[in-house]
Protein backbone atom coordinates (compact mmCIF):
# COMPACT_ATOMS: atom_id res chain seq x y z
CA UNK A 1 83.70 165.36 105.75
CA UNK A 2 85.29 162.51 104.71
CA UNK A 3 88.49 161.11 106.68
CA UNK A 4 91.89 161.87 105.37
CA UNK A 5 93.51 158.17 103.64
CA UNK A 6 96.39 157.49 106.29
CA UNK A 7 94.30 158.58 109.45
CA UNK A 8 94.32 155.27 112.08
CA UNK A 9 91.19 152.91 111.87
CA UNK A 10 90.30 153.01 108.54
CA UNK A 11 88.74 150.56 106.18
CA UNK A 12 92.13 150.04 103.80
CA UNK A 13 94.16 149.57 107.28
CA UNK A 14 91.90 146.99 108.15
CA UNK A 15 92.42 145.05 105.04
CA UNK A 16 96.09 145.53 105.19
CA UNK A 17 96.10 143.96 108.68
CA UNK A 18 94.24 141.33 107.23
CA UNK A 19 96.04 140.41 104.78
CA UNK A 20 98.98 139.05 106.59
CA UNK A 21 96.56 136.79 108.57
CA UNK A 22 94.84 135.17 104.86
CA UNK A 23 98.52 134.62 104.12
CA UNK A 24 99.93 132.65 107.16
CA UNK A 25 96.07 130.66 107.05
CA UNK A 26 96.52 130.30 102.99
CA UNK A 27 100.74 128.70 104.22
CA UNK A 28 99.46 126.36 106.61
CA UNK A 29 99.24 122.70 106.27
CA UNK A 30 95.65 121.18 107.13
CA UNK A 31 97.11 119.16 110.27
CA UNK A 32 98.56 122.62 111.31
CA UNK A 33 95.33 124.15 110.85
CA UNK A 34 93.32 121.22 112.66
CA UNK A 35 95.56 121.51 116.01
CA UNK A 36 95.10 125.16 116.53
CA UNK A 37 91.39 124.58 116.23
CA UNK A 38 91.83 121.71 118.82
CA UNK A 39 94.15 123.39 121.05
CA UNK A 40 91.39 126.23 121.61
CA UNK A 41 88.81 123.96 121.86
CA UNK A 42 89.56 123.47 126.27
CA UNK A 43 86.88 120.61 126.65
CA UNK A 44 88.44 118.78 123.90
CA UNK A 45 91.86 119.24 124.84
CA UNK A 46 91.07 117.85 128.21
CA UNK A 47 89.42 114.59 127.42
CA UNK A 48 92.65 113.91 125.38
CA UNK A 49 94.61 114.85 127.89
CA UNK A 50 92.11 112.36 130.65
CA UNK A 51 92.38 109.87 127.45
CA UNK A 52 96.63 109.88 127.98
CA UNK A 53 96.36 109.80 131.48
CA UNK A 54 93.79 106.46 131.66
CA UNK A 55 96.12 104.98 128.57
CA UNK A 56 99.35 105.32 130.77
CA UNK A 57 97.49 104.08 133.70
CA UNK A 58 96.78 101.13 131.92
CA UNK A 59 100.12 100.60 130.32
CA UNK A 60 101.49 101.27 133.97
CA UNK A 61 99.18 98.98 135.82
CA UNK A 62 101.85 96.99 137.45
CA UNK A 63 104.13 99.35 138.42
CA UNK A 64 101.15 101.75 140.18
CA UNK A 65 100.17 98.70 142.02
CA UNK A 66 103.06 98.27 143.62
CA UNK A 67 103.11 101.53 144.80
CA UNK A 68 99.76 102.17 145.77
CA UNK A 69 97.84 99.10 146.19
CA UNK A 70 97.27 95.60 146.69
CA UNK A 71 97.44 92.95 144.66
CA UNK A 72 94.19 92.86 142.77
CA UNK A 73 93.21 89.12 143.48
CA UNK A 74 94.61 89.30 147.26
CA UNK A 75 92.08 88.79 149.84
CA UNK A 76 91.95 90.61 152.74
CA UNK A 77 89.53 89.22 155.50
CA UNK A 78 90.26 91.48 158.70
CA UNK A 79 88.40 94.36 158.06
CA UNK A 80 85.21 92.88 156.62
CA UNK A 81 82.02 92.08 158.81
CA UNK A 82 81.09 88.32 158.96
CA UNK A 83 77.51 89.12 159.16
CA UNK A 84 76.65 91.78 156.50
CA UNK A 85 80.10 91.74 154.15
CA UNK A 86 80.27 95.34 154.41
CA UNK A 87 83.59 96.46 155.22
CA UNK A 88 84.07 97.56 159.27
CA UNK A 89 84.58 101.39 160.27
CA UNK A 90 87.03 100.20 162.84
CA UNK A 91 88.55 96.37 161.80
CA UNK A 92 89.17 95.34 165.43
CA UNK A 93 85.62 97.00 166.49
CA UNK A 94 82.88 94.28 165.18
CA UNK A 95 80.42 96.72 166.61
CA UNK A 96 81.39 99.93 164.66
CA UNK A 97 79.17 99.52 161.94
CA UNK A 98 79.75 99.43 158.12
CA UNK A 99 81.59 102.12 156.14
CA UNK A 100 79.96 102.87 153.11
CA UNK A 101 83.05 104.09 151.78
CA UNK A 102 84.39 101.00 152.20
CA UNK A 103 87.63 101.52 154.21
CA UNK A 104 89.17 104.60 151.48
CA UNK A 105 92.88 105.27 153.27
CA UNK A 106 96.69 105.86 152.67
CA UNK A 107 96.56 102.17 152.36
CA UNK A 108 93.61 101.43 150.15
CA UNK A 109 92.97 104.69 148.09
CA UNK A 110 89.33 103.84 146.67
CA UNK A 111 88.45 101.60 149.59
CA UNK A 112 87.96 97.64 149.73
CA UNK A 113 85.73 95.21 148.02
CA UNK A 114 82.74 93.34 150.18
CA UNK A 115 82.96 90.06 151.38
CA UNK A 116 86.63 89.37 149.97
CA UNK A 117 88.20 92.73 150.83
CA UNK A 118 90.22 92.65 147.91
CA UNK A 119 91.64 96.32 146.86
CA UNK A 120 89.19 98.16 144.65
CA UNK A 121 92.35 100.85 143.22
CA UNK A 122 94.32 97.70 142.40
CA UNK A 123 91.16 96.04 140.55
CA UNK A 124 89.82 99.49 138.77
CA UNK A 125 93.60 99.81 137.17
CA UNK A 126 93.77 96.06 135.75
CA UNK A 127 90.16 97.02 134.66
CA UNK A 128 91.51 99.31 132.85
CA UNK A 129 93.90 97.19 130.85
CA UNK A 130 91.25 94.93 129.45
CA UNK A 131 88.49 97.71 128.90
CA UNK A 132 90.98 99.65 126.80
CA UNK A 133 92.63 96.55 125.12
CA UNK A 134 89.38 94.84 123.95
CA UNK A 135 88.32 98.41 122.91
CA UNK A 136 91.76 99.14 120.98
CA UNK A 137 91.74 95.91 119.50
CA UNK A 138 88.14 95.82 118.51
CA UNK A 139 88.32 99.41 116.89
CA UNK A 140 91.81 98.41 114.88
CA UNK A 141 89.56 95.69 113.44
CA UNK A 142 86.59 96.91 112.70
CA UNK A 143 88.34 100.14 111.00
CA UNK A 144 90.41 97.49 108.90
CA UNK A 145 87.65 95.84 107.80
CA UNK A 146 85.19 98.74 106.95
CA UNK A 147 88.32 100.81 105.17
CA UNK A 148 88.94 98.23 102.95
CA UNK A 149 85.55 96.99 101.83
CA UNK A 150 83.74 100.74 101.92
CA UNK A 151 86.40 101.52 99.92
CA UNK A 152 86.35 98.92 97.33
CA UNK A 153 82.37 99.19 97.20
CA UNK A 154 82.87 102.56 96.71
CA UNK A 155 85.79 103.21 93.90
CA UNK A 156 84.47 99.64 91.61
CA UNK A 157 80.50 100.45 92.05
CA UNK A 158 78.53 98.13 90.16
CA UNK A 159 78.12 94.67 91.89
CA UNK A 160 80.97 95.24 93.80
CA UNK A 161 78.85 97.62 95.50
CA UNK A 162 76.07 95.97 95.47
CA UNK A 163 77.44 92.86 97.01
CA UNK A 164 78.83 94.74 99.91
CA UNK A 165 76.24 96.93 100.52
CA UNK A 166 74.02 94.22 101.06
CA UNK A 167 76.16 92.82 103.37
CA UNK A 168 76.48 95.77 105.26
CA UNK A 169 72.76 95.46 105.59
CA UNK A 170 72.32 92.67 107.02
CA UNK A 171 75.10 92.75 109.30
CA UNK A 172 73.44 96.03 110.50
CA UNK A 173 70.13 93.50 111.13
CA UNK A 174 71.88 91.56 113.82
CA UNK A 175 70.71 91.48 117.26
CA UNK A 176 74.51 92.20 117.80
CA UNK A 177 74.29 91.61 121.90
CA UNK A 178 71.88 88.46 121.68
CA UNK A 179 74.51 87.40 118.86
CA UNK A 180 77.56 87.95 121.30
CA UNK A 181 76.27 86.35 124.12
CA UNK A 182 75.31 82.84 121.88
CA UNK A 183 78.58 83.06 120.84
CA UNK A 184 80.32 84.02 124.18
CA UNK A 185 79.19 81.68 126.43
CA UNK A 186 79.30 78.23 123.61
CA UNK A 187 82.70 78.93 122.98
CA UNK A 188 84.46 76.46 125.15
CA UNK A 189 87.77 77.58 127.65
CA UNK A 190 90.26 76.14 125.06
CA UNK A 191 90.23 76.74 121.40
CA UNK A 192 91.96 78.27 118.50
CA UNK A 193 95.02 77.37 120.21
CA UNK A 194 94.10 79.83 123.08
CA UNK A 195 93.18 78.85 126.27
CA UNK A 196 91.64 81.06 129.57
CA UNK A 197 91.25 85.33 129.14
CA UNK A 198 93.51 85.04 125.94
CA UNK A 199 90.87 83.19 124.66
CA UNK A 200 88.13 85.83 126.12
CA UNK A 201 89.65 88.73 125.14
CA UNK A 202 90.12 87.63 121.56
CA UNK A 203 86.59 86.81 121.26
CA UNK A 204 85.48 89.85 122.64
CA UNK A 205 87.51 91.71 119.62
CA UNK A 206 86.74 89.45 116.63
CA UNK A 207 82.90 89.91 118.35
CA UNK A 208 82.27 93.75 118.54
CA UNK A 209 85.12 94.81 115.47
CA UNK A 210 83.31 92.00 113.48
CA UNK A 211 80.16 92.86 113.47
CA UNK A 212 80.39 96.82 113.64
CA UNK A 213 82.23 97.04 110.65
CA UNK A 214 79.56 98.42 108.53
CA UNK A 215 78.99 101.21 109.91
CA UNK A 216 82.85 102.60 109.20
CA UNK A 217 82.09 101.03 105.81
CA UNK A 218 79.44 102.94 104.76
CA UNK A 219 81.42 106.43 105.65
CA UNK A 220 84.21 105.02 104.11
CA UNK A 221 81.89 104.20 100.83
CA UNK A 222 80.40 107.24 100.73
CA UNK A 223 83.85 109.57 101.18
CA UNK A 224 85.20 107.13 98.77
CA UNK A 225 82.44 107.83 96.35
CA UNK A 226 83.03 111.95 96.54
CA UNK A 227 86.75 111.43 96.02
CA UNK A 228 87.17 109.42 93.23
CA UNK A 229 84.98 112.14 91.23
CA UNK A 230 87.63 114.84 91.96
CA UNK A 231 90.19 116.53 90.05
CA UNK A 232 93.45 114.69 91.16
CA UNK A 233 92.01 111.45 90.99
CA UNK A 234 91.03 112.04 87.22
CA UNK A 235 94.62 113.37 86.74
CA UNK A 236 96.06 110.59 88.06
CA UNK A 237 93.61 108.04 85.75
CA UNK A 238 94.47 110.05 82.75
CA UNK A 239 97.90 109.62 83.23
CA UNK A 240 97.42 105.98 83.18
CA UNK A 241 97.77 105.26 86.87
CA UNK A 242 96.34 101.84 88.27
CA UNK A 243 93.28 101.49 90.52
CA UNK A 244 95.92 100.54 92.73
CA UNK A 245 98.03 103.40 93.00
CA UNK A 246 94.23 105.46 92.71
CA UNK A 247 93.53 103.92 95.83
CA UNK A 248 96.67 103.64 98.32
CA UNK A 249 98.12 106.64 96.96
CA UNK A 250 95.17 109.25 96.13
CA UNK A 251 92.26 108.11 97.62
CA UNK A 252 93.21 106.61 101.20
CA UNK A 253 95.28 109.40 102.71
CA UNK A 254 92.80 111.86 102.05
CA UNK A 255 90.37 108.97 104.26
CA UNK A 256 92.21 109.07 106.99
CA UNK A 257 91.04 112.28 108.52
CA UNK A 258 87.19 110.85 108.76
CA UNK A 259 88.35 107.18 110.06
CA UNK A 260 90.71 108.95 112.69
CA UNK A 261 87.99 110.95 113.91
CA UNK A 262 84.96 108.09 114.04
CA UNK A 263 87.62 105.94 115.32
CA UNK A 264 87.84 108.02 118.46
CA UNK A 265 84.28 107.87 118.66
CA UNK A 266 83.55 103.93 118.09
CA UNK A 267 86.18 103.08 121.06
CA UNK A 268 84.21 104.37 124.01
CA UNK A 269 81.05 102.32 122.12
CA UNK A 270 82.97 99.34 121.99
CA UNK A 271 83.87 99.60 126.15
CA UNK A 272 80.47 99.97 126.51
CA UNK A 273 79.95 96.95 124.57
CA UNK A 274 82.73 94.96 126.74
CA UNK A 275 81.25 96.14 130.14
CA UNK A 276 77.91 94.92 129.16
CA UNK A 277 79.14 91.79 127.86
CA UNK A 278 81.08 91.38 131.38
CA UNK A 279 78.35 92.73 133.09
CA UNK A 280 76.03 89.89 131.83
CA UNK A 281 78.84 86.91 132.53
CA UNK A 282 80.07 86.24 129.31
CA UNK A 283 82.96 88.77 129.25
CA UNK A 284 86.39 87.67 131.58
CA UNK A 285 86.58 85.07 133.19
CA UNK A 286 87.04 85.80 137.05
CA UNK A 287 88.65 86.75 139.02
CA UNK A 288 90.42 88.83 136.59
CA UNK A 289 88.89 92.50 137.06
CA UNK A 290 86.70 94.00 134.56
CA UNK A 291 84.84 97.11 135.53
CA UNK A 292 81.06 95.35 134.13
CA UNK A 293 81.91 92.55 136.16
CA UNK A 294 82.43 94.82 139.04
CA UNK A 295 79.27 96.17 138.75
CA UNK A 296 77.55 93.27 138.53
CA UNK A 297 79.25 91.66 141.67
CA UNK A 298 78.08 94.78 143.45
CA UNK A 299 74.36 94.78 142.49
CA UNK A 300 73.73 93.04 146.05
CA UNK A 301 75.90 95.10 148.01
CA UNK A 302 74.81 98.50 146.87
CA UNK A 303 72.58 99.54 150.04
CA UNK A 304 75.34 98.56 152.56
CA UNK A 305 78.25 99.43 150.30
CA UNK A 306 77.58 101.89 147.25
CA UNK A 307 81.07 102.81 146.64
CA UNK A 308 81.47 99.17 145.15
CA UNK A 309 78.47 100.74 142.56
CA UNK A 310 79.77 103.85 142.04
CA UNK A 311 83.84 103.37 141.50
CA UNK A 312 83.27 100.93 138.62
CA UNK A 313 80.66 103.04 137.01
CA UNK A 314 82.72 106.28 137.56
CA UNK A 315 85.22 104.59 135.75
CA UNK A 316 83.31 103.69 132.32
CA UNK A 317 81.39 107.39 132.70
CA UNK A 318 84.69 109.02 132.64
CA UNK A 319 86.92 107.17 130.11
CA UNK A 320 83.57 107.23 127.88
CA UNK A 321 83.09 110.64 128.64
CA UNK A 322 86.88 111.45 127.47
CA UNK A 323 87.25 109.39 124.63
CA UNK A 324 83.69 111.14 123.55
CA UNK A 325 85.00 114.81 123.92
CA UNK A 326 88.25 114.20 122.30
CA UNK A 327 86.08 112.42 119.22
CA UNK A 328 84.29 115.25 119.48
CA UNK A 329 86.96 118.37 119.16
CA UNK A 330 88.94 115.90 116.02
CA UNK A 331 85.43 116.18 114.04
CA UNK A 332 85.31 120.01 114.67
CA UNK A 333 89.19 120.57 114.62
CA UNK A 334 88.87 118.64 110.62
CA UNK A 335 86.01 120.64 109.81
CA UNK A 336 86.58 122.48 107.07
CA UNK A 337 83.81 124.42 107.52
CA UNK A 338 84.88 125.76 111.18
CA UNK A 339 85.97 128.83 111.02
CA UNK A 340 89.77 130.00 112.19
């Protein structure tokens, strides 16, 4: 026996209920769409949330300091052990032994640094300033760079393409690190009208957004490639439109979905890239704190002190870790495969 038409649970009252649901997904906008995905995506939503939280910190750098630390550079002798630079469980006890915490208190949150005591909070938050502003910086310029010739090589084709293709290719056969380091460490303290960390931070970003360009480039080429073949864009030529407008107007905003999301990936690459560079001795110039050349001051210290190892390195795996997740939940939340 068959069910009556208007009893509860049935197939049509199932499509009816779904009907209103097609509508309000067929009404929203694509951003609308993408931040619903993102907000239920937790692990996402958190490394953007750790992402804000390490941006303010560096934007408030100065002002946390003075709150809750030391002056970075300031040196603080009393607690540290003549003998082993290891910093003393009790400061007026030379006997007591070394903490391998280093001192964590009220007073110094993430403990002090061997042999010159200086604060390790202070120095992990200035840190963060140059990590994030060589990263920024570099991404902004590589993305500029690889937008506008990925898009040019792919819209002209021809030898257009072929010219920057090839380029592409052989800045992609660079021994980008060896390359960095030459060009690091010949680079004299003055030049360019720059003088000191200016200088150093500078060349850090002309270094990695230089030289990583083609990789944005080629997604840029091939998206451009795909679009320019589509409906709107061979409206707009048959109305007469310029490659010009083509390109500002029809082309680049619907780009700026993939550069948004590999942009978020390529910045914790490129503080990677500035730790390593730091790490090795060609980054910033001390003392100025960079979290690679805190790790490589604390190479020697790491059996007596390991806290001096680990802060640092907690530092990059989290802010890398972050910036990765968040890169992550964009590329799914832009999908437009993922399902509501």
């Amino acid at each position: 026996m068959t069910a009556p038409s208007d009893a509860p649970g049935t197939v049509e009252d199932a499509g009816a209920e779904a009907e209103p649901r097609r509508a309000d997904a067929a009404s929203r906008s694509l951003r609308q769409i993408a931040w619903q995905r993102f907000r239920r995506d937790k692990v996402a939503l958190t490394g953007g949330i750790v992402v804000v939280l390490l941006i303010l910190t560096a934007i408030l750098a100065p002002l946390l300091v003075k709150f809750f630390g030391f002056p970075p550079n300031q040196f603080n002798q009393a607690p540290i052990d003549p003998l082993t630079g290891g910093v003393l469980n009790d400061p007026n006890d030379p006997t007591s032994g070394i903490d391998p915490w280093g001192g964590m208190s009220l007073d110094h949150l993430l403990g002090l640094e061997p042999v010159n005591g200086r604060d390790l909070f202070s120095r992990i938050v200035y840190g963060a300033q140059i990590s994030l502003l060589v990263a920024f910086g570099a991404t902004v310029l590589c993305v500029f760079i690889g937008t506008v010739l990925g898009s040019l090589a792919g819209y002209f084709g021809g030898w257009v393409d072929t010219v920057i293709s090839r380029a592409m290719d052989i800045f992609l056969a660079f021994p980008l690190l060896l390359f960095a380091i030459a060009l690091a460490g010949v680079i004299p303290d003055g030049a360019f009208g720059l003088t000191g960390n200016g200088l150093r931070v500078a060349l850090l970003i002309f270094i990695i957004g230089f030289f990583n360009w083609p990789y944005i480039g080629r997604i840029v080429r091939g998206q451009t490639l795909s679009f320019k073949e589509r409906e709107f864009v061979e409206a707009a030529r048959s109305l007469g439109a310029s490659n010009r407008y083509i390109l500002f107007r029809e082309i680049l905003p619907n780009l700026v979905t993939p550069i948004l999301v590999y942009s978020t990936l390529l910045i914790p690459t490129n503080i990677l890239f500035e730790a390593a560079l730091s790490f090795l001795g060609v980054g910033i110039n001390p003392p100025t704190p960079t979290w690679g050349g805190m790790i490589s001051d604390s190479l020697q210290y790491y059996t007596t002190s390991p806290h001096f190892v680990i802060i640092p390195g907690l530092a990059i795996f989290i802010t890398v870790l972050a910036f990765n997740l968040l890169g992550d939940g964009l590329r799914d939340a832009f999908d437009p495969r993922s399902s509501d």
